[in-house]
C-alpha atoms as a PDB file:
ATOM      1  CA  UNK A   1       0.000   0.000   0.000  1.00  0.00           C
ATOM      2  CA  UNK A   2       1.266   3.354  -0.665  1.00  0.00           C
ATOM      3  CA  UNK A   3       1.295   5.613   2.224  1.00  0.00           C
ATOM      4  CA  UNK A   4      -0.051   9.209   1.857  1.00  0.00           C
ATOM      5  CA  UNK A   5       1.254  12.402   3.239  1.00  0.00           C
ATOM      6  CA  UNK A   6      -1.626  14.776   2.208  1.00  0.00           C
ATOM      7  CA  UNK A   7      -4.697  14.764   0.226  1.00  0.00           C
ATOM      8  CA  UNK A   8      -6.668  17.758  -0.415  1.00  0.00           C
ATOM      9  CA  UNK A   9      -9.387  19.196  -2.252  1.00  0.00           C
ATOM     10  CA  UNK A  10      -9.433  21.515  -5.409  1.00  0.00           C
ATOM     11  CA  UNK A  11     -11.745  22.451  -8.846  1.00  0.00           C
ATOM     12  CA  UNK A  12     -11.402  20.127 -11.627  1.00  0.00           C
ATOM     13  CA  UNK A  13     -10.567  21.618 -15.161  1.00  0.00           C
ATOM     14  CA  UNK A  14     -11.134  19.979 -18.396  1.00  0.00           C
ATOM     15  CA  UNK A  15      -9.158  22.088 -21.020  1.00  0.00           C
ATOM     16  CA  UNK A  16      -7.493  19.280 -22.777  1.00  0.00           C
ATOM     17  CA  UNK A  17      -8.631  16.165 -23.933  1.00  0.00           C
ATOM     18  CA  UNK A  18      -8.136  13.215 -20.939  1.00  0.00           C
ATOM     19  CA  UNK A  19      -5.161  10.915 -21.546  1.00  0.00           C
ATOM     20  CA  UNK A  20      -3.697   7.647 -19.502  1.00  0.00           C
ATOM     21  CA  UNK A  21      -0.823   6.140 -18.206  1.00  0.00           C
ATOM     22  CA  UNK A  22       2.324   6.239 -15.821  1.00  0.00           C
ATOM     23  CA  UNK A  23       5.897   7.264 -16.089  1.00  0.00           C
ATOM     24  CA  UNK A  24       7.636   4.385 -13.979  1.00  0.00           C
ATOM     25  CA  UNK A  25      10.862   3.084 -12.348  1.00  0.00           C
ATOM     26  CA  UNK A  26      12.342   0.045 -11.199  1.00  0.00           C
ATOM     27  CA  UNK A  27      15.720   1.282 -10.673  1.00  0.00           C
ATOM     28  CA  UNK A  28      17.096   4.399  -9.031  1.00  0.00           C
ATOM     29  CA  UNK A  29      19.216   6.282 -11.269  1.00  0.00           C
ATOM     30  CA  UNK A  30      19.807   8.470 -14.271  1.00  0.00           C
ATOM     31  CA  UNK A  31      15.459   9.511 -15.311  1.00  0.00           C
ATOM     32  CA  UNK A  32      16.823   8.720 -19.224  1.00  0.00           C
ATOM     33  CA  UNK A  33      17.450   5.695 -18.131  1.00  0.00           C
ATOM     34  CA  UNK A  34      15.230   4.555 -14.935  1.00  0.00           C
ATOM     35  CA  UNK A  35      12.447   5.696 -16.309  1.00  0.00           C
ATOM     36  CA  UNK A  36       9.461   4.612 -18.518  1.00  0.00           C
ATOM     37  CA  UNK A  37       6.747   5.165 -19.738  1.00  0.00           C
ATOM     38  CA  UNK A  38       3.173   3.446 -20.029  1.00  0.00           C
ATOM     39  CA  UNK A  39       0.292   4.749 -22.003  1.00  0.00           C
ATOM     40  CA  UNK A  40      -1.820   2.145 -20.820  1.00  0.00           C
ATOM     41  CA  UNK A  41      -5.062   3.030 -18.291  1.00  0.00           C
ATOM     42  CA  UNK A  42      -3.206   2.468 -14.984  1.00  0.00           C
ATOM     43  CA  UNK A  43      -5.615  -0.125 -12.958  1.00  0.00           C
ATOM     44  CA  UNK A  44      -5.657   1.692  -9.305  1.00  0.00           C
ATOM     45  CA  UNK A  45      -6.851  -1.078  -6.572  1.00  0.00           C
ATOM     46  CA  UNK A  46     -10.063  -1.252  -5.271  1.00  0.00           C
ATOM     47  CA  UNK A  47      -9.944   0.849  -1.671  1.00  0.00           C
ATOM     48  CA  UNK A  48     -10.285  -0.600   1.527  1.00  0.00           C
ATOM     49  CA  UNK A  49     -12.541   0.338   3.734  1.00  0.00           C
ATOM     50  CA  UNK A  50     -10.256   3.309   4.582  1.00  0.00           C
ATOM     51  CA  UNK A  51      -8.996   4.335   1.607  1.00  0.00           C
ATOM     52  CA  UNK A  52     -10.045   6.600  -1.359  1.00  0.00           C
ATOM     53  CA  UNK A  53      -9.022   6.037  -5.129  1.00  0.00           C
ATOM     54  CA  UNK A  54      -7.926   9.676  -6.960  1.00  0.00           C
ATOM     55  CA  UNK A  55      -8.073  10.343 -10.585  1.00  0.00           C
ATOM     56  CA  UNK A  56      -4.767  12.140 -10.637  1.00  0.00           C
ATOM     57  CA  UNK A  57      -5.440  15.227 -13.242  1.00  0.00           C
ATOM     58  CA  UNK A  58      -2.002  16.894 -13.058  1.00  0.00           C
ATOM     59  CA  UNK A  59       1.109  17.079 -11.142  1.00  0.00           C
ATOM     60  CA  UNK A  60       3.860  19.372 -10.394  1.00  0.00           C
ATOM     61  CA  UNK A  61       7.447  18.391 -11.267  1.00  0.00           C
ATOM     62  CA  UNK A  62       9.644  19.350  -7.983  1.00  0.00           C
ATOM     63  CA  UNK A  63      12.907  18.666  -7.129  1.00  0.00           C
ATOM     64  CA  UNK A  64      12.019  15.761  -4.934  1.00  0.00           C
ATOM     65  CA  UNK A  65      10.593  14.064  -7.631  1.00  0.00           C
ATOM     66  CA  UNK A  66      13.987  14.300  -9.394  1.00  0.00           C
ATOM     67  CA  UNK A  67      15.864  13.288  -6.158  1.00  0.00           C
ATOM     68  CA  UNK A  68      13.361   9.999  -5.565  1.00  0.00           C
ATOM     69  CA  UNK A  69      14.102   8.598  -9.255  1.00  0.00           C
ATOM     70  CA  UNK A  70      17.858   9.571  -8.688  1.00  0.00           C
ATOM     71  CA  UNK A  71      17.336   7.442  -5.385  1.00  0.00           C
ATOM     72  CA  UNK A  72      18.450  10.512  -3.295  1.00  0.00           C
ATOM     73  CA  UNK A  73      15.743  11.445  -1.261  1.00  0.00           C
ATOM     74  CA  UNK A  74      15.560  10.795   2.363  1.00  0.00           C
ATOM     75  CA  UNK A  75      11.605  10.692   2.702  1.00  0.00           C
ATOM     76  CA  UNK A  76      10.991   8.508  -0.543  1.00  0.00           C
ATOM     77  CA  UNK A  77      12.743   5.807  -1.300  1.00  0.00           C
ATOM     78  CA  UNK A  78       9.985   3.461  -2.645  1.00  0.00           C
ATOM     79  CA  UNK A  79      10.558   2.339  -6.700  1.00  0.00           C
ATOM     80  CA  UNK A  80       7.184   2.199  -8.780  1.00  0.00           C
ATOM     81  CA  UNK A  81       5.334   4.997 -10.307  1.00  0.00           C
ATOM     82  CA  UNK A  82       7.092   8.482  -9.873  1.00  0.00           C
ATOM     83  CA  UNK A  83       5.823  11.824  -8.552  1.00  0.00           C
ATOM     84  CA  UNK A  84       5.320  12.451  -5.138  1.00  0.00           C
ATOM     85  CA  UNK A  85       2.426  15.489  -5.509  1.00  0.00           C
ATOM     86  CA  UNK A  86      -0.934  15.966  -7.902  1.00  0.00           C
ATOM     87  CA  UNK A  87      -4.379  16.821  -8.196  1.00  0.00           C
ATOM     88  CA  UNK A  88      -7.392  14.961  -9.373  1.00  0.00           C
ATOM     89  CA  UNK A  89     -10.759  13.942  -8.313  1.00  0.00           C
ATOM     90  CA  UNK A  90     -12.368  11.047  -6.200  1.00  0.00           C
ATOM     91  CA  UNK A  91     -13.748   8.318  -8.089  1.00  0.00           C
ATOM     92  CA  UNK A  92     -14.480   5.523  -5.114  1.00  0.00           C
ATOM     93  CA  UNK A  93     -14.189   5.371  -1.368  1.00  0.00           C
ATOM     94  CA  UNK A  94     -14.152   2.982   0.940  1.00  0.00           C
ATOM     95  CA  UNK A  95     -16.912   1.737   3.617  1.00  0.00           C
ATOM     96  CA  UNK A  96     -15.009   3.766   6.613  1.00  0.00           C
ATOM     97  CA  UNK A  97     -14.291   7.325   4.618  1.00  0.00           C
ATOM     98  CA  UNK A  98     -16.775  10.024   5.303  1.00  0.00           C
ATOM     99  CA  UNK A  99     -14.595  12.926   4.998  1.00  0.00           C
ATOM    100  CA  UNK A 100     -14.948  13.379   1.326  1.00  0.00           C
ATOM    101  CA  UNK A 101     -17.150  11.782  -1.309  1.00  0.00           C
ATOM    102  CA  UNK A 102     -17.247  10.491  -5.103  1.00  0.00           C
ATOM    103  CA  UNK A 103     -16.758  13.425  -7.278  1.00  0.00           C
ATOM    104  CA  UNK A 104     -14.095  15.540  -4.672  1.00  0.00           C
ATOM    105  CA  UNK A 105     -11.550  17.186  -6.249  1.00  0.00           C
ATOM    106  CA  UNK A 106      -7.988  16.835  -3.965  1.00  0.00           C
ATOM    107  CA  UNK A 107      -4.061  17.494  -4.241  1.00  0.00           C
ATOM    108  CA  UNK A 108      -2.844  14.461  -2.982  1.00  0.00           C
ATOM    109  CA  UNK A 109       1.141  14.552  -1.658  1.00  0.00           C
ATOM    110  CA  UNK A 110       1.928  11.039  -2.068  1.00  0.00           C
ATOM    111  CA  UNK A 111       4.238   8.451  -4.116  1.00  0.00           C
ATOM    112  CA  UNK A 112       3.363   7.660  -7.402  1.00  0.00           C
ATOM    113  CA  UNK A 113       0.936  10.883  -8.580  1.00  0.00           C
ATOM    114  CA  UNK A 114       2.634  10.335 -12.402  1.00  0.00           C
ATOM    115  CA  UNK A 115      -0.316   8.234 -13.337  1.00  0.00           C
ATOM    116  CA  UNK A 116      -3.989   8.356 -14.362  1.00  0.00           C
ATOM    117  CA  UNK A 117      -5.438   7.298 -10.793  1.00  0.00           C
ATOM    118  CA  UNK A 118      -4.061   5.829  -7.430  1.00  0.00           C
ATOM    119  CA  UNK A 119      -5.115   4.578  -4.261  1.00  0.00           C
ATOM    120  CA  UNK A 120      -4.301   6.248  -0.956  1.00  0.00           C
ATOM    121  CA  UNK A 121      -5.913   6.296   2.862  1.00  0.00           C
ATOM    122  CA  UNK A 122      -8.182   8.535   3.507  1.00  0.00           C
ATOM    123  CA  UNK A 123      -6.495   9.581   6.823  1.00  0.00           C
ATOM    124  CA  UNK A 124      -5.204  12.989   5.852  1.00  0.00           C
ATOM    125  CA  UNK A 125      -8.346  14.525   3.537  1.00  0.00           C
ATOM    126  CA  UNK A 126      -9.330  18.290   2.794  1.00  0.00           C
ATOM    127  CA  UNK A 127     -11.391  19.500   0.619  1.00  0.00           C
ATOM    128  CA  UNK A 128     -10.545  22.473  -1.132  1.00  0.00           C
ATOM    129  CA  UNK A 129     -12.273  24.690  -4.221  1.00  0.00           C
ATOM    130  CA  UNK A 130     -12.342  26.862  -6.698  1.00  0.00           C
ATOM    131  CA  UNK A 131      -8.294  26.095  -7.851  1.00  0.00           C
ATOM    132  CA  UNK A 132      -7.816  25.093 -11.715  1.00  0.00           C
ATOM    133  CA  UNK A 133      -6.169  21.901 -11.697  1.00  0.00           C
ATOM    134  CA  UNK A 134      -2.702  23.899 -13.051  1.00  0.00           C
ATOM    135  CA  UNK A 135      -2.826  26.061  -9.930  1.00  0.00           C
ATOM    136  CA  UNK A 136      -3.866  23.547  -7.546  1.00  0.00           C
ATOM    137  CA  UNK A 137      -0.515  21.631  -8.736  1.00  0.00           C
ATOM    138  CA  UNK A 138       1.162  24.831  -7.404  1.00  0.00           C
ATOM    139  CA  UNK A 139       0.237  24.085  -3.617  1.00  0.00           C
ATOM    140  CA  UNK A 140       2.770  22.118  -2.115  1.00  0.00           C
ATOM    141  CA  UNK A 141       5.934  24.622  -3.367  1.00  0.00           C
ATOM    142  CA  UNK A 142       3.549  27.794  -2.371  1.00  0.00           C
ATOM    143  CA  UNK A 143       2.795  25.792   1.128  1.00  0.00           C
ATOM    144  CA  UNK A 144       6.359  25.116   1.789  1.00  0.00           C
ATOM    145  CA  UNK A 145       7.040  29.091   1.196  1.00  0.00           C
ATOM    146  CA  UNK A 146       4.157  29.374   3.833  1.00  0.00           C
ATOM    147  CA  UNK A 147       5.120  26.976   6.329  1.00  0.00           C
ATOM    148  CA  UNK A 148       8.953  28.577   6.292  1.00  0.00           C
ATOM    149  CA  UNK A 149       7.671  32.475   7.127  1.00  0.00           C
ATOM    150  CA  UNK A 150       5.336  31.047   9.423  1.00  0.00           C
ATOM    151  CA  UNK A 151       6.468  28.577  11.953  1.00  0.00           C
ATOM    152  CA  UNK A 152      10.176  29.287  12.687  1.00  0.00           C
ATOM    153  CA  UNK A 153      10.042  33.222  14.188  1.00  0.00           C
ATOM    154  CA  UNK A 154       6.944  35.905  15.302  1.00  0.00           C
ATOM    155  CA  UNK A 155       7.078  37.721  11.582  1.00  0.00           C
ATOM    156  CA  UNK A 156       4.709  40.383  11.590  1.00  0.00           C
ATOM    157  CA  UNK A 157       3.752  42.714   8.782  1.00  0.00           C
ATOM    158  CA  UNK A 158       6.059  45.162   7.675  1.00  0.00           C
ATOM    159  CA  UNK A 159       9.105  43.034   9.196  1.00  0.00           C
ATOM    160  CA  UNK A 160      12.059  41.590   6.864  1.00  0.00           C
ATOM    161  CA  UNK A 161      13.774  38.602   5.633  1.00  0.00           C
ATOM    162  CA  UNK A 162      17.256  37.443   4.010  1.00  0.00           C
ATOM    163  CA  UNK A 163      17.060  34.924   1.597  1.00  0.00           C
ATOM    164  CA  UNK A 164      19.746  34.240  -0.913  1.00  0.00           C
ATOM    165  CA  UNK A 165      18.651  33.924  -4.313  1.00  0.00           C
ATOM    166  CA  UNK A 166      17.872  30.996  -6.101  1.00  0.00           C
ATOM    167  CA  UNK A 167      16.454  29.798  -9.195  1.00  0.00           C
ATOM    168  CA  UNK A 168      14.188  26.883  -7.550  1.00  0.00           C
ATOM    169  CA  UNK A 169      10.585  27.658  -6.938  1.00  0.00           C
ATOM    170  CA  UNK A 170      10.713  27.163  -3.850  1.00  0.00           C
ATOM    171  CA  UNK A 171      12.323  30.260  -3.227  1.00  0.00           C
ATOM    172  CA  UNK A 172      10.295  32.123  -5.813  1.00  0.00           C
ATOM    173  CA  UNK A 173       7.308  31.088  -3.887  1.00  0.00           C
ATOM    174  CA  UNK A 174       8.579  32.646  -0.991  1.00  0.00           C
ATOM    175  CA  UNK A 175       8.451  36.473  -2.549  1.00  0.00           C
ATOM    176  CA  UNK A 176       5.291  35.610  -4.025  1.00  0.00           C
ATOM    177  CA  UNK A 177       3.546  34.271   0.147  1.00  0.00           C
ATOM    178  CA  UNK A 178       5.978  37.108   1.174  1.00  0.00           C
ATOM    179  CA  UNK A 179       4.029  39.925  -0.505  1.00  0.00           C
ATOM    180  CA  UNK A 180       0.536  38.327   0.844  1.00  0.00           C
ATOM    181  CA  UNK A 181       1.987  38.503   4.149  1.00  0.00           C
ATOM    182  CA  UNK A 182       3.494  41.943   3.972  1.00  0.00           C
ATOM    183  CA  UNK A 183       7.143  41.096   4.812  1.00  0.00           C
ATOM    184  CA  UNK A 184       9.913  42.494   2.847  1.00  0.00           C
ATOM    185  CA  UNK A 185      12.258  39.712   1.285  1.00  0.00           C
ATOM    186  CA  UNK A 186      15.626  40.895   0.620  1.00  0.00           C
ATOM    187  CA  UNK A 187      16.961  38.756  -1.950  1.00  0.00           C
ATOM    188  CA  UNK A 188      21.302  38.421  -1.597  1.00  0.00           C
ATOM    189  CA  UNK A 189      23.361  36.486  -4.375  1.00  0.00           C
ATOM    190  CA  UNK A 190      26.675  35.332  -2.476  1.00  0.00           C
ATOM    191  CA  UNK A 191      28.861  37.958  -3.977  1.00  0.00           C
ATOM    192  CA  UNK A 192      26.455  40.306  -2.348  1.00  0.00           C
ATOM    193  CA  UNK A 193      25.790  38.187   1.115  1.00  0.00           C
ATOM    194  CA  UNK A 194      29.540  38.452   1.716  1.00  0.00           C
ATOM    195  CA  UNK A 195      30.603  41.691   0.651  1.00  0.00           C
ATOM    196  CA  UNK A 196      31.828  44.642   3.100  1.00  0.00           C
ATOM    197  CA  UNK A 197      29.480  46.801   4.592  1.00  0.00           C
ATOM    198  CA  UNK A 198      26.199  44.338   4.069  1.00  0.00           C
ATOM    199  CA  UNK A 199      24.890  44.773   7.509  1.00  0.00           C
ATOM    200  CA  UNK A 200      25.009  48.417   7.350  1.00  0.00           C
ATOM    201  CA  UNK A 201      22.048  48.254   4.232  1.00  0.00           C
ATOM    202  CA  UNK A 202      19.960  46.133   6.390  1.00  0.00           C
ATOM    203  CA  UNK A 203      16.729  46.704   8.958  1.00  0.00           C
ATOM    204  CA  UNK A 204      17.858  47.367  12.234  1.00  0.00           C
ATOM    205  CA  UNK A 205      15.978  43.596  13.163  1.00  0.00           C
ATOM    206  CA  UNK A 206      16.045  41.004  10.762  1.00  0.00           C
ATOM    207  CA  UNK A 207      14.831  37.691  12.466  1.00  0.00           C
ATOM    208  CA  UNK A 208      14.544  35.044   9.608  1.00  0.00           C
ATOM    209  CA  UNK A 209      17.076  33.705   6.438  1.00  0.00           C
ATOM    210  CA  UNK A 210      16.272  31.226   3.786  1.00  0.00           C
ATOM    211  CA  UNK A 211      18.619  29.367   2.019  1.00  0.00           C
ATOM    212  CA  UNK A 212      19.234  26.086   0.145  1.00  0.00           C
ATOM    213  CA  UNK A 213      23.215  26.552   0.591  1.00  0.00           C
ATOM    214  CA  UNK A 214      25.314  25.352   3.530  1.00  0.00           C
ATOM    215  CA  UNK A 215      28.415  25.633   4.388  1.00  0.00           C
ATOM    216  CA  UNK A 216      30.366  29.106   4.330  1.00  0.00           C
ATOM    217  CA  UNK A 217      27.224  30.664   2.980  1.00  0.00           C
ATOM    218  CA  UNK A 218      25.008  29.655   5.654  1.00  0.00           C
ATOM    219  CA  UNK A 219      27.679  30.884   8.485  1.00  0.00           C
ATOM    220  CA  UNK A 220      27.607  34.094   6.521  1.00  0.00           C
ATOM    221  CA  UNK A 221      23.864  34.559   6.650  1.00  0.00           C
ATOM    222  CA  UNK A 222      23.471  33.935  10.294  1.00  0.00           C
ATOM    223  CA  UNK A 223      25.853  36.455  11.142  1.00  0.00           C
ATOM    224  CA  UNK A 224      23.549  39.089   9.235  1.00  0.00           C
ATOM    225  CA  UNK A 225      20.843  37.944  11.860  1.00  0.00           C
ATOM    226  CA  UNK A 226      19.341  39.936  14.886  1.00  0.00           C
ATOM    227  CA  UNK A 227      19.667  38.586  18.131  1.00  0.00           C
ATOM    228  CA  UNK A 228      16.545  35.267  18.043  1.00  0.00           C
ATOM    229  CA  UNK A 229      17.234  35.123  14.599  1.00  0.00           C
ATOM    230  CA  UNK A 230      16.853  31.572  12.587  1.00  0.00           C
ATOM    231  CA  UNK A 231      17.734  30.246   9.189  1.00  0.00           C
ATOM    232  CA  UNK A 232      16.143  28.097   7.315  1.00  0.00           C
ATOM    233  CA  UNK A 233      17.484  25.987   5.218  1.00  0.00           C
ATOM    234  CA  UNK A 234      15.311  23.829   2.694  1.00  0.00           C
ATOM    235  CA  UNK A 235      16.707  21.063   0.419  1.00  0.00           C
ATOM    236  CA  UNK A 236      15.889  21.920  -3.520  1.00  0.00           C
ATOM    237  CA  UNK A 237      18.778  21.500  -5.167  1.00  0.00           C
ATOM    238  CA  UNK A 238      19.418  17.910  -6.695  1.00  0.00           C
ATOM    239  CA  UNK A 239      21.689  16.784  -4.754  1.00  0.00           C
ATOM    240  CA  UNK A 240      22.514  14.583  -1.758  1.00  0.00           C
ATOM    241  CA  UNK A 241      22.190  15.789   1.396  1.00  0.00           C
ATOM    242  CA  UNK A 242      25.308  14.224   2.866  1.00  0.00           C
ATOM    243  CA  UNK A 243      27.399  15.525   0.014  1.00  0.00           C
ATOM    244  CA  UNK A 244      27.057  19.347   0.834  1.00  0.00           C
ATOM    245  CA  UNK A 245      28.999  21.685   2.910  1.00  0.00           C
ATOM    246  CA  UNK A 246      28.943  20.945   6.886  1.00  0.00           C
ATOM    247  CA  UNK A 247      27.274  23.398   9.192  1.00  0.00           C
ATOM    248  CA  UNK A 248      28.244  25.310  11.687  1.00  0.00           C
ATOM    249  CA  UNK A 249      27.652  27.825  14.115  1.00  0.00           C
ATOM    250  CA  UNK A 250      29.649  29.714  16.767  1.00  0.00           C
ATOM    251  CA  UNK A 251      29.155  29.400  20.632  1.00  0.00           C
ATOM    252  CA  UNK A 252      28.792  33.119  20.711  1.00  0.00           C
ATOM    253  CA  UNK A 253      25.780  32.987  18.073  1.00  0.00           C
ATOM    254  CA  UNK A 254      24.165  30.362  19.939  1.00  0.00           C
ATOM    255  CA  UNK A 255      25.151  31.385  23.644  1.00  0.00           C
ATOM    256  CA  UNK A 256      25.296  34.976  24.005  1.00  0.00           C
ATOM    257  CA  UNK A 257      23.152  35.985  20.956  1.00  0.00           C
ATOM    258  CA  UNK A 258      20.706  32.748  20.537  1.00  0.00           C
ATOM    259  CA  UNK A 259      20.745  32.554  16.503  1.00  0.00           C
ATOM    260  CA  UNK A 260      19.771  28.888  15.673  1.00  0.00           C
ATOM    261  CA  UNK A 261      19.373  26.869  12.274  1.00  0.00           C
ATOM    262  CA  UNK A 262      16.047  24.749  11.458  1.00  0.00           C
ATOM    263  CA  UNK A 263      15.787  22.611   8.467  1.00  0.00           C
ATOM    264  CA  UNK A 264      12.519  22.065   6.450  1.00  0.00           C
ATOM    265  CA  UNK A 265      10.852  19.256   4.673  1.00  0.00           C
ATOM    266  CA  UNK A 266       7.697  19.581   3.170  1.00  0.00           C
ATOM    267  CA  UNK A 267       6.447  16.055   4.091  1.00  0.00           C
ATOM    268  CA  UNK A 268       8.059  15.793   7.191  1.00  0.00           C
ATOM    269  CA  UNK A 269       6.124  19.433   7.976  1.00  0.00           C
ATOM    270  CA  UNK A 270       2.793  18.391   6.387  1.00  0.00           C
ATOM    271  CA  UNK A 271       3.228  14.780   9.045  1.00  0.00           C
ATOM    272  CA  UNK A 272       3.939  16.653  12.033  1.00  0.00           C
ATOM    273  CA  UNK A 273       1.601  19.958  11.777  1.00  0.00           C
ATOM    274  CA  UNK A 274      -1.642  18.836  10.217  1.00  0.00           C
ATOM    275  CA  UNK A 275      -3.889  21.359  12.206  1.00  0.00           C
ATOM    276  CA  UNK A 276      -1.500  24.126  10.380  1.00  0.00           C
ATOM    277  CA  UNK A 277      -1.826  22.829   7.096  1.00  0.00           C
ATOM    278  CA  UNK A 278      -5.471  23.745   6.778  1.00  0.00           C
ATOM    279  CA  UNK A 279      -4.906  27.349   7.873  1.00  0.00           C
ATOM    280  CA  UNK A 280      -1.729  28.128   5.116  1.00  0.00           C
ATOM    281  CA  UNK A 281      -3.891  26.460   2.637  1.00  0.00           C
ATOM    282  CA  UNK A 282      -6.860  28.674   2.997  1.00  0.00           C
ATOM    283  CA  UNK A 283      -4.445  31.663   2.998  1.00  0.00           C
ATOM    284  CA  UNK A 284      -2.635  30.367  -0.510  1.00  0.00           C
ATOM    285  CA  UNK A 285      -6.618  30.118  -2.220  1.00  0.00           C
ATOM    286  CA  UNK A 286      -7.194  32.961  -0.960  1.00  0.00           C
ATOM    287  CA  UNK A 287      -4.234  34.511  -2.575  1.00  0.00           C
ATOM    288  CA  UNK A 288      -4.782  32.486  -5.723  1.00  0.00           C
ATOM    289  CA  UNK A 289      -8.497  33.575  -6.284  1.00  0.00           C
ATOM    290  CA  UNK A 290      -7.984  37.201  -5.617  1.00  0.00           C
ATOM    291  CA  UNK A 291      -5.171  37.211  -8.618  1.00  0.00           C
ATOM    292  CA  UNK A 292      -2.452  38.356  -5.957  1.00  0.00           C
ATOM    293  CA  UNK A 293      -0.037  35.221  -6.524  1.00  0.00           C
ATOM    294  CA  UNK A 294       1.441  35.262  -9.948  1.00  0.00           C
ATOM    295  CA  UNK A 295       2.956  32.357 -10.333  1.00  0.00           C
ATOM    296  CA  UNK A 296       2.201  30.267 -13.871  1.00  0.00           C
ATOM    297  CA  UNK A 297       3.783  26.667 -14.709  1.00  0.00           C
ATOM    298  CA  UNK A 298       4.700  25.580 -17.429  1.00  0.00           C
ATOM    299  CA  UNK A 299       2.592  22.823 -18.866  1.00  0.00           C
ATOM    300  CA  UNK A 300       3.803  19.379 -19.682  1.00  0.00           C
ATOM    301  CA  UNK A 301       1.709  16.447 -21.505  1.00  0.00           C
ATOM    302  CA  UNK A 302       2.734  13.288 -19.277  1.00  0.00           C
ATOM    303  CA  UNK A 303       4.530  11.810 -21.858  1.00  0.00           C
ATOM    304  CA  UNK A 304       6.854  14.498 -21.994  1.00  0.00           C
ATOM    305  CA  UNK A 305       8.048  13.810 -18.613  1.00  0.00           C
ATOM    306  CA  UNK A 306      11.729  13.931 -19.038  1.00  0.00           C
ATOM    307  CA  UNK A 307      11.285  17.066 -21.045  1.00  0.00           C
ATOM    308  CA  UNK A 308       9.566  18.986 -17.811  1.00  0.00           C
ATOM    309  CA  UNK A 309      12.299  16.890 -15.859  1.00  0.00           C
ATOM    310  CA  UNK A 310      15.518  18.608 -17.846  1.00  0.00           C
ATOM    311  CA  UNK A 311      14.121  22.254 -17.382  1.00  0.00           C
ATOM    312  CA  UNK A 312      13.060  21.829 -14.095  1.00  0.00           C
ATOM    313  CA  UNK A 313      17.097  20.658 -13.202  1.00  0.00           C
ATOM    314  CA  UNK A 314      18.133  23.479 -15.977  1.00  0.00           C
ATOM    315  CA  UNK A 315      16.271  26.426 -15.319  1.00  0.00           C
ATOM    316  CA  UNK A 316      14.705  25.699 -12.094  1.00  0.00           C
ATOM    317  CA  UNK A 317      11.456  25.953 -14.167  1.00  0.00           C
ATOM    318  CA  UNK A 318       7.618  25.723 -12.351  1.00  0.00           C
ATOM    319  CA  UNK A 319       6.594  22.412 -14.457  1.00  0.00           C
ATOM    320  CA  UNK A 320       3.642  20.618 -14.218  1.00  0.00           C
ATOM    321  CA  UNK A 321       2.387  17.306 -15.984  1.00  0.00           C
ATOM    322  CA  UNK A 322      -1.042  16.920 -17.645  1.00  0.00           C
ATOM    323  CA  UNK A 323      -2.382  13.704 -17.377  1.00  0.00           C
END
């Protein structure tokens, strides 16, 4: 059985005609190689009496994805059908499952969303609506941004942020949630995090940095901290975590001036803070019906899966698949 993370509820959109299959592995590695493609109606299993089966509509291509095929992700590390995040609709439930019904739309976070349907416990359910299936694809990377401004230090509106620029979307999402919640995002490339006089540009209190980068980079950043200050630092790049940079951080940072680092996971978040997961969603469709988030993906037929894959490791592209 595959274990779910997160299932949630969005609109269904029709603008292109329905297709089937799966994009599946049975070997980490190289996607060119691990990889393949079925066109072939996927046959989901009949649910239990506590599970729900999902037509999966689309799916956004994120840098986990890319880790799990290269067999470099911590959290996944089950072979089968790719993707760890879509959207679809409910098309059975089980005898137990009350909490949404045939006809739901959801964003499930979960392995093996690169298909036409799959089967997943109903345990973590909520229904959501009014999203296109393209932005509803969008949620977990627009979450993530959430769940890092939110949980780690007291932001309020008007306050400030470091976070050194990247090309993932992760970090785009960020100044996108940023701008919803009123806090200023300065954005530093490494030349600039590093150069003389940096601190004297800043806010006078700057509690929270973001960064993907440890290592020299990260010591750098907390330095530019007020006293309580955290950084947070989120894996995107495609890479393994144990080949990066070590971290450190002075006694004097954490003894006299109590700067800390925190490190984020989307699924190890969503696991561990359920009753906050309904709250940052709300806020996102909010943001996403009112027109004040901007972000558009690129859209990908399923079949061109390792076409969305190569831009997304390229360009650092917001791809999603159509099934």
């Amino acid at each position: 059985m595959i274990k779910s993370y997160l299932v949630r509820n969005i609109r269904n959109s029709n603008n292109c005609q329905r297709l089937y299959g799966s994009v599946n592995f049975k070997s980490f590695g190289n996607p060119t190689k691990s990889l393949n493609y079925n066109s072939n109606k996927s046959s989901a299993s009949s649910p239990s009496s506590d599970e729900v089966v999902v037509s999966i509509k689309a799916s956004q291509v994120t840098y986990e994805d890319i880790r799990t095929i290269n067999g470099l992700s911590h959290v996944n590390k089950s072979l089968g059908i790719a993707g760890t995040t879509g959207v679809g609709s409910v098309q059975s439930i089980g005898s137990n499952v009350s909490n949404v019904k045939v006809g739901d739309n959801v964003l499930v976070v979960n392995n093996g969303t690169w298909s036409d349907s799959i089967t997943i416990p109903h345990s973590s359910l909520y229904k959501i609506n009014k999203l296109s299936d393209e932005e509803s694809a969008l949620l977990p990377s627009l979450l993530s941004a959430w769940a890092i401004l939110t949980s780690y230090v007291p932001l309020k509106s008007g306050d400030s942020i470091i976070q050194i620029k990247t090309k993932g979307v992760i970090g785009l999402a960020i100044n996108e949630v940023a701008k919803l919640l009123d806090i200023k995002v300065i954005n530093l490339s490494l030349d600039e995090l590093t150069s003389a006089g940096v601190e004297k540009k800043l806010p006078n209190q700057v509690l929270l940095g973001v960064t993907t980068i440890p290592g020299k980079p990260l010591n750098s950043l907390v330095k530019l901290l007020s006293d309580n200050g955290v950084v947070v630092v989120y894996q995107e790049p495609i890479v393994p975590v144990l080949s990066q940079d070590p971290v450190s951080l002075s006694v004097t940072n954490t003894i006299f001036h109590n700067k800390s680092i925190s490190g984020f996971d989307f699924n190890s978040w969503v696991n561990n803070n359920s009753d906050k997961v309904s709250t940052g969603i709300d806020f996102i469709i909010n943001g996403l019906n009112n027109k004040k988030i901007t972000f558009k993906p690129k859209v990908y037929q399923l079949s061109q899966y390792l076409e969305a894959i190569n831009e997304v490791e390229k360009s650092g592209i917001l791809a999603v698949l159509k099934v």
